[in-house]
C-alpha atoms as a PDB file:
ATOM      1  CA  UNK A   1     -13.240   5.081 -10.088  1.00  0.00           C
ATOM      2  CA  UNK A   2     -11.838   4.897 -13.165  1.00  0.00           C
ATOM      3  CA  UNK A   3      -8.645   2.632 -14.050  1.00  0.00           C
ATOM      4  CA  UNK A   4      -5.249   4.315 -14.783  1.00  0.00           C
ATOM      5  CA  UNK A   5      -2.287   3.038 -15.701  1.00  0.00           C
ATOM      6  CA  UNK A   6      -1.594  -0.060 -14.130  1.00  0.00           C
ATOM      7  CA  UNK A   7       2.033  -2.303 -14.734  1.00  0.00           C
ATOM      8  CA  UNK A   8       1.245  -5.767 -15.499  1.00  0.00           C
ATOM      9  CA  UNK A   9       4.233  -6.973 -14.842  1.00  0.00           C
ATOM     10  CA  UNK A  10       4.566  -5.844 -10.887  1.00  0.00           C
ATOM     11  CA  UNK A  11       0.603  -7.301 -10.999  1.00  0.00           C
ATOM     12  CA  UNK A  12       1.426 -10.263 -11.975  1.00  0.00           C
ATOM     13  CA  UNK A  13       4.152 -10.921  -9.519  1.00  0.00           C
ATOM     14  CA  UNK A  14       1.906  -9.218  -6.214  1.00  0.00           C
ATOM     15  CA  UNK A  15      -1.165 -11.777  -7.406  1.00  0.00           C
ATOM     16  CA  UNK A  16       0.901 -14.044  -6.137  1.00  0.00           C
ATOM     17  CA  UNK A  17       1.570 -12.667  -2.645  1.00  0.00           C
ATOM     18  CA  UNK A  18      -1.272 -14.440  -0.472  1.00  0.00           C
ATOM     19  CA  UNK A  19      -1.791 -11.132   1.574  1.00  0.00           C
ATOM     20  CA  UNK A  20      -3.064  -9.109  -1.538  1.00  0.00           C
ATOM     21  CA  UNK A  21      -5.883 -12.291  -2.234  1.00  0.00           C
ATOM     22  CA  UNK A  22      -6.749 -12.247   1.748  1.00  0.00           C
ATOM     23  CA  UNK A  23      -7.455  -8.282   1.737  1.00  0.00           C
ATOM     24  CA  UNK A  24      -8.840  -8.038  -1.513  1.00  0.00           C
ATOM     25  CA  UNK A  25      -6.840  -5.213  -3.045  1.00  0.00           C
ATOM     26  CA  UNK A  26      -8.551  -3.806  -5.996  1.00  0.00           C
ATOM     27  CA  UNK A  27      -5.575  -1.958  -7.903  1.00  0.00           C
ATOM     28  CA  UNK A  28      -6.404   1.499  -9.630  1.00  0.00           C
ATOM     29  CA  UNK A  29      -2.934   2.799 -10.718  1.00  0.00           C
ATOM     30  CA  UNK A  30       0.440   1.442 -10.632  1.00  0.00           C
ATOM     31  CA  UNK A  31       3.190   3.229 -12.506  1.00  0.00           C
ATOM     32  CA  UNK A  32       6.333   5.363 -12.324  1.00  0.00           C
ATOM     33  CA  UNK A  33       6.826   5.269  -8.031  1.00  0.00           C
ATOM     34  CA  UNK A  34       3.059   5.399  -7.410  1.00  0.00           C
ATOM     35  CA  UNK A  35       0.301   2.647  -6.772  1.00  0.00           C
ATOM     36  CA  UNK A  36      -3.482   3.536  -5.958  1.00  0.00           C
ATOM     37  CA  UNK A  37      -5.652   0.692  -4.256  1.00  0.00           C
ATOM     38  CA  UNK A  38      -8.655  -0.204  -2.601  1.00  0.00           C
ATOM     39  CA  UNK A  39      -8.901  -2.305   0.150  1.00  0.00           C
ATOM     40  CA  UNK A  40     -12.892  -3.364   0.826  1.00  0.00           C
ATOM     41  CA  UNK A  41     -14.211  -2.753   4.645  1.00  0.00           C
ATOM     42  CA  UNK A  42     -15.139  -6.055   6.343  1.00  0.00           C
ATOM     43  CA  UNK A  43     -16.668  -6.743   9.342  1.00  0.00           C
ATOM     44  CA  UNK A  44     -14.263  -9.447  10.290  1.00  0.00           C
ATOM     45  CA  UNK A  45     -11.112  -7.036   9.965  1.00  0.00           C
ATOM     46  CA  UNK A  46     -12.862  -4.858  12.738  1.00  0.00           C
ATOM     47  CA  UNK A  47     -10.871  -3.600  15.776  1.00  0.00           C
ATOM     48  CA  UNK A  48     -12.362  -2.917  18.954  1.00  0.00           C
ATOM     49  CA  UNK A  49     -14.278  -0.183  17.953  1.00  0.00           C
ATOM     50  CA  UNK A  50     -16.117  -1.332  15.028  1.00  0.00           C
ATOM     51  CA  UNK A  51     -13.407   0.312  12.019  1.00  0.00           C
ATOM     52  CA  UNK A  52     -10.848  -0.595  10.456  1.00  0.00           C
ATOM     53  CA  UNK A  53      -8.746  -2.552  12.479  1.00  0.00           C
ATOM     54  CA  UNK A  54      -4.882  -0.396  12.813  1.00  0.00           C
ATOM     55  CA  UNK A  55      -2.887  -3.209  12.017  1.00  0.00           C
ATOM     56  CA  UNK A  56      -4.420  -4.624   9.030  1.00  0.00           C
ATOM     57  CA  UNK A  57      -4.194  -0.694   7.861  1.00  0.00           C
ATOM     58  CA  UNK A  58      -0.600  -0.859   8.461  1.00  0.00           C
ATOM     59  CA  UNK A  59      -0.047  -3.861   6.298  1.00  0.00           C
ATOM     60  CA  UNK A  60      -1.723  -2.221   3.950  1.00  0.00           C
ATOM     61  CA  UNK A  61       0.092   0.529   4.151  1.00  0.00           C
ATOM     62  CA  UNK A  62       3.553  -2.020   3.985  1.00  0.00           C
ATOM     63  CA  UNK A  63       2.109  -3.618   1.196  1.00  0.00           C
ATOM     64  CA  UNK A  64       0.896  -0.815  -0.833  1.00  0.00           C
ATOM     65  CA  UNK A  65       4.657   1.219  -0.621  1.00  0.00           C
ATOM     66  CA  UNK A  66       6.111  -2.226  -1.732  1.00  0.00           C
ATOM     67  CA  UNK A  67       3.833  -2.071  -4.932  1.00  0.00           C
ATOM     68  CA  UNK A  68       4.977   1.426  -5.752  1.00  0.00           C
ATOM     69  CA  UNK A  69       8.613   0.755  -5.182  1.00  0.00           C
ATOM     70  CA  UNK A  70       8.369  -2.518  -7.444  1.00  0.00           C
ATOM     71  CA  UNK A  71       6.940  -0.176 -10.407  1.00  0.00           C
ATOM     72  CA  UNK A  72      11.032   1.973 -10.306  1.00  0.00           C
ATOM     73  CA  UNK A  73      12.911  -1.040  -8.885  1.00  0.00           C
ATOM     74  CA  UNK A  74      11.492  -3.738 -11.340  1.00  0.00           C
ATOM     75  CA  UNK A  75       8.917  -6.547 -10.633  1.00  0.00           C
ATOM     76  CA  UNK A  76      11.430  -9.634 -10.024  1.00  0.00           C
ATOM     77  CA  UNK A  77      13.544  -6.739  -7.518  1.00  0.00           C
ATOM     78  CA  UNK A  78      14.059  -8.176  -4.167  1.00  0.00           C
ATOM     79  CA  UNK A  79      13.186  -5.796  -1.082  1.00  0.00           C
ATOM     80  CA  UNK A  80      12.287  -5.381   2.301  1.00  0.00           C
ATOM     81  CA  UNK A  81      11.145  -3.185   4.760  1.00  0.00           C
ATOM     82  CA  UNK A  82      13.318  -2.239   7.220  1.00  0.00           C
ATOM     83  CA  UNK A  83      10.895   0.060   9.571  1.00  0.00           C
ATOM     84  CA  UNK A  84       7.297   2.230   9.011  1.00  0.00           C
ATOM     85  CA  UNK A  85       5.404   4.601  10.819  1.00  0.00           C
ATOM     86  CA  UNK A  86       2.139   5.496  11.109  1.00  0.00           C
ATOM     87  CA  UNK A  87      -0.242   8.145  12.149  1.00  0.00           C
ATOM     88  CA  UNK A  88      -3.607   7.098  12.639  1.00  0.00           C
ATOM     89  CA  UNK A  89      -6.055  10.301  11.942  1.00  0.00           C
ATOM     90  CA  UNK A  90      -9.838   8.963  12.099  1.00  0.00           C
ATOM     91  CA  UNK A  91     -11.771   5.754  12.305  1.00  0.00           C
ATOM     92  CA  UNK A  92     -11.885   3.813   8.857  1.00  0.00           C
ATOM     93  CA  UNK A  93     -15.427   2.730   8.911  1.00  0.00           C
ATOM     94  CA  UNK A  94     -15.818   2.201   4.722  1.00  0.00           C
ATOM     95  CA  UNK A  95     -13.750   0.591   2.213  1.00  0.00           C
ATOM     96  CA  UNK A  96      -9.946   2.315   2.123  1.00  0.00           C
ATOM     97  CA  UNK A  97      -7.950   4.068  -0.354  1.00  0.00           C
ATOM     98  CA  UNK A  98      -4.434   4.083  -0.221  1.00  0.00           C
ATOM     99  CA  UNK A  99      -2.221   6.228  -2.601  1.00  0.00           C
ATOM    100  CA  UNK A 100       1.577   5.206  -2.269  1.00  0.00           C
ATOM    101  CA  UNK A 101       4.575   7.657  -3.600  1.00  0.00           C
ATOM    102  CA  UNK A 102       8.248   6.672  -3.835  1.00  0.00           C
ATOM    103  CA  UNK A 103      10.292   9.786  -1.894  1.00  0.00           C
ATOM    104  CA  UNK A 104      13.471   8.504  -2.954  1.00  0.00           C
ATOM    105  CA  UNK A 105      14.597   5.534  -4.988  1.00  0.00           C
ATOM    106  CA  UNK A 106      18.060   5.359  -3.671  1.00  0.00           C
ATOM    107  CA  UNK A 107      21.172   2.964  -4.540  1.00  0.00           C
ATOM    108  CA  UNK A 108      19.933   0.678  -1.341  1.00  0.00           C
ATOM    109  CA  UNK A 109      17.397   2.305   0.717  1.00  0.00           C
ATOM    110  CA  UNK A 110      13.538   3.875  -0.374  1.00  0.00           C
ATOM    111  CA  UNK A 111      11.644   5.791   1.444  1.00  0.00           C
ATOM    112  CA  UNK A 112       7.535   5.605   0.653  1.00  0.00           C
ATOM    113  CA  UNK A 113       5.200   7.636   1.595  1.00  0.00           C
ATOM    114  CA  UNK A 114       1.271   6.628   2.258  1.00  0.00           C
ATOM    115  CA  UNK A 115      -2.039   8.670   2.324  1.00  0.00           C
ATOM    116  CA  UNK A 116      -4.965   5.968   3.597  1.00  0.00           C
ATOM    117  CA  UNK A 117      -8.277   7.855   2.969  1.00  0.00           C
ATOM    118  CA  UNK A 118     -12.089   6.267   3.890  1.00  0.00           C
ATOM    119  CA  UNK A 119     -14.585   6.170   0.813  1.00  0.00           C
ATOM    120  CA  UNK A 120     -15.456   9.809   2.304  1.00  0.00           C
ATOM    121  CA  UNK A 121     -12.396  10.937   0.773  1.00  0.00           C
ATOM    122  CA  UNK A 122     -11.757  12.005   4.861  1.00  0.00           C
ATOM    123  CA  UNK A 123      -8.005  11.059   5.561  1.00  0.00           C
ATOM    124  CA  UNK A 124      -7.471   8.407   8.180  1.00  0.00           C
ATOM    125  CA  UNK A 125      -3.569   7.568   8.121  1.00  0.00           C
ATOM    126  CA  UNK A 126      -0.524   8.792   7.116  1.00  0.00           C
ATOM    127  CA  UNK A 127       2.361   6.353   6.736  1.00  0.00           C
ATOM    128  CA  UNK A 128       5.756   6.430   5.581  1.00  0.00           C
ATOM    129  CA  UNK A 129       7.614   2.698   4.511  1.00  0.00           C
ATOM    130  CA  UNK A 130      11.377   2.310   4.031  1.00  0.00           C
ATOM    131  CA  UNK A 131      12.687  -1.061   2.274  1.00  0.00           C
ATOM    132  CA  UNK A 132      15.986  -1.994   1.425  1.00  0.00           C
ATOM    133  CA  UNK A 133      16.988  -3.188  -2.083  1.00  0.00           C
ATOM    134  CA  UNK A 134      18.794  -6.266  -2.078  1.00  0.00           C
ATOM    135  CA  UNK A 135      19.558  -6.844  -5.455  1.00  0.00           C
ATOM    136  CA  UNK A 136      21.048  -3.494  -6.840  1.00  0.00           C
END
Protein backbone atom coordinates (compact mmCIF):
# COMPACT_ATOMS: atom_id res chain seq x y z
CA UNK A 1 0.00 0.00 0.00
CA UNK A 2 1.07 3.15 -0.63
CA UNK A 3 1.62 5.94 2.20
CA UNK A 4 -0.80 8.94 2.42
CA UNK A 5 -0.83 11.64 4.42
CA UNK A 6 0.21 10.90 7.72
CA UNK A 7 0.39 13.80 10.89
CA UNK A 8 3.61 13.64 12.56
CA UNK A 9 2.70 15.25 15.28
CA UNK A 10 -0.33 12.75 16.56
CA UNK A 11 2.65 9.95 15.48
CA UNK A 12 4.86 11.10 17.53
CA UNK A 13 2.74 11.28 20.59
CA UNK A 14 0.88 7.44 19.82
CA UNK A 15 4.77 5.98 19.46
CA UNK A 16 4.73 6.47 22.74
CA UNK A 17 1.61 4.55 23.80
CA UNK A 18 3.07 0.93 24.63
CA UNK A 19 -0.09 -0.74 23.01
CA UNK A 20 0.72 0.63 19.42
CA UNK A 21 4.67 -1.02 19.87
CA UNK A 22 2.97 -4.43 21.31
CA UNK A 23 0.51 -4.76 18.14
CA UNK A 24 2.69 -3.45 15.68
CA UNK A 25 0.55 -0.83 13.98
CA UNK A 26 1.91 0.08 10.68
CA UNK A 27 0.19 3.61 10.00
CA UNK A 28 -0.96 4.38 6.30
CA UNK A 29 -2.96 7.67 6.65
CA UNK A 30 -3.65 9.95 9.40
CA UNK A 31 -5.24 13.29 8.66
CA UNK A 32 -8.34 15.49 8.87
CA UNK A 33 -10.75 12.82 11.27
CA UNK A 34 -9.38 9.71 9.52
CA UNK A 35 -6.46 7.19 10.34
CA UNK A 36 -5.71 3.97 8.14
CA UNK A 37 -3.56 1.11 9.85
CA UNK A 38 -2.36 -2.22 9.72
CA UNK A 39 -2.20 -4.42 12.40
CA UNK A 40 0.09 -7.77 11.41
CA UNK A 41 -1.71 -11.37 12.13
CA UNK A 42 0.17 -13.36 14.80
CA UNK A 43 -0.18 -16.58 15.94
CA UNK A 44 0.09 -15.65 19.55
CA UNK A 45 -2.94 -13.08 19.33
CA UNK A 46 -5.10 -16.18 18.22
CA UNK A 47 -8.53 -16.85 19.83
CA UNK A 48 -9.97 -20.11 20.11
CA UNK A 49 -10.46 -20.66 16.70
CA UNK A 50 -7.25 -19.96 15.15
CA UNK A 51 -8.12 -15.85 13.94
CA UNK A 52 -7.88 -12.97 15.15
CA UNK A 53 -8.55 -12.98 18.60
CA UNK A 54 -12.09 -10.38 19.24
CA UNK A 55 -10.64 -8.52 21.88
CA UNK A 56 -7.34 -7.57 20.65
CA UNK A 57 -9.62 -6.42 17.42
CA UNK A 58 -11.52 -4.30 19.69
CA UNK A 59 -8.53 -2.51 21.06
CA UNK A 60 -7.66 -1.99 17.90
CA UNK A 61 -10.58 -0.72 16.99
CA UNK A 62 -10.33 1.75 20.51
CA UNK A 63 -7.06 2.61 19.54
CA UNK A 64 -7.40 3.29 15.96
CA UNK A 65 -10.74 5.90 16.57
CA UNK A 66 -8.41 7.57 19.22
CA UNK A 67 -5.76 8.21 16.39
CA UNK A 68 -8.35 9.74 14.12
CA UNK A 69 -9.90 11.90 16.75
CA UNK A 70 -6.29 13.18 17.85
CA UNK A 71 -5.71 14.34 14.02
CA UNK A 72 -9.23 17.27 14.68
CA UNK A 73 -8.74 17.48 18.47
CA UNK A 74 -4.87 18.08 18.45
CA UNK A 75 -2.03 15.64 19.44
CA UNK A 76 -1.36 16.86 23.21
CA UNK A 77 -5.73 16.73 23.48
CA UNK A 78 -6.71 14.68 26.37
CA UNK A 79 -9.59 11.99 25.73
CA UNK A 80 -11.23 8.99 26.60
CA UNK A 81 -13.53 6.55 25.64
CA UNK A 82 -16.52 6.40 27.29
CA UNK A 83 -18.22 3.13 25.54
CA UNK A 84 -17.75 1.06 21.87
CA UNK A 85 -19.47 -1.46 20.09
CA UNK A 86 -18.70 -3.95 17.91
CA UNK A 87 -19.99 -6.26 15.30
CA UNK A 88 -17.90 -9.03 14.53
CA UNK A 89 -18.64 -10.15 10.66
CA UNK A 90 -15.98 -13.00 9.72
CA UNK A 91 -12.90 -14.66 11.09
CA UNK A 92 -9.67 -12.40 10.73
CA UNK A 93 -7.24 -15.00 9.69
CA UNK A 94 -4.49 -12.36 7.84
CA UNK A 95 -3.02 -9.19 8.84
CA UNK A 96 -6.00 -6.35 9.55
CA UNK A 97 -6.90 -3.12 8.15
CA UNK A 98 -8.65 -0.72 10.03
CA UNK A 99 -9.97 2.62 8.52
CA UNK A 100 -11.23 5.04 11.37
CA UNK A 101 -13.69 8.21 10.55
CA UNK A 102 -14.62 10.94 13.04
CA UNK A 103 -18.81 11.16 12.83
CA UNK A 104 -18.86 14.11 14.88
CA UNK A 105 -16.23 16.21 16.58
CA UNK A 106 -18.44 17.74 19.13
CA UNK A 107 -17.77 20.46 22.02
CA UNK A 108 -17.24 17.24 24.53
CA UNK A 109 -18.26 14.06 23.06
CA UNK A 110 -16.97 12.15 19.42
CA UNK A 111 -18.37 9.61 17.97
CA UNK A 112 -15.87 7.24 15.58
CA UNK A 113 -16.69 5.00 13.39
CA UNK A 114 -14.46 1.70 12.39
CA UNK A 115 -14.36 -0.61 9.26
CA UNK A 116 -11.73 -3.70 10.26
CA UNK A 117 -11.16 -5.53 6.91
CA UNK A 118 -8.70 -8.95 6.50
CA UNK A 119 -5.84 -8.57 3.79
CA UNK A 120 -8.78 -10.08 1.49
CA UNK A 121 -10.23 -6.78 1.54
CA UNK A 122 -13.43 -9.16 3.09
CA UNK A 123 -14.91 -7.02 6.04
CA UNK A 124 -14.66 -8.59 9.45
CA UNK A 125 -15.89 -5.81 12.04
CA UNK A 126 -17.68 -2.89 12.27
CA UNK A 127 -17.13 -0.68 15.31
CA UNK A 128 -18.19 2.55 16.46
CA UNK A 129 -15.88 4.46 19.54
CA UNK A 130 -17.14 7.46 21.53
CA UNK A 131 -14.46 9.48 23.74
CA UNK A 132 -14.93 12.38 25.71
CA UNK A 133 -12.72 15.50 25.38
CA UNK A 134 -11.41 16.65 28.49
CA UNK A 135 -9.59 19.55 27.66
CA UNK A 136 -11.95 21.72 25.40
Amino acid sequence: MENKIVRQDVLSRIKKIPIVETLGFEFIEMESGICEAIVKHQKKYDGIYESFHGGLLMTVADSISAFALLTLAGADAAITTTDMNIRFLAACRTDVRAIARVIKHGRTLAPVAVDLYDMNNTLIAVAQVNYIILNK
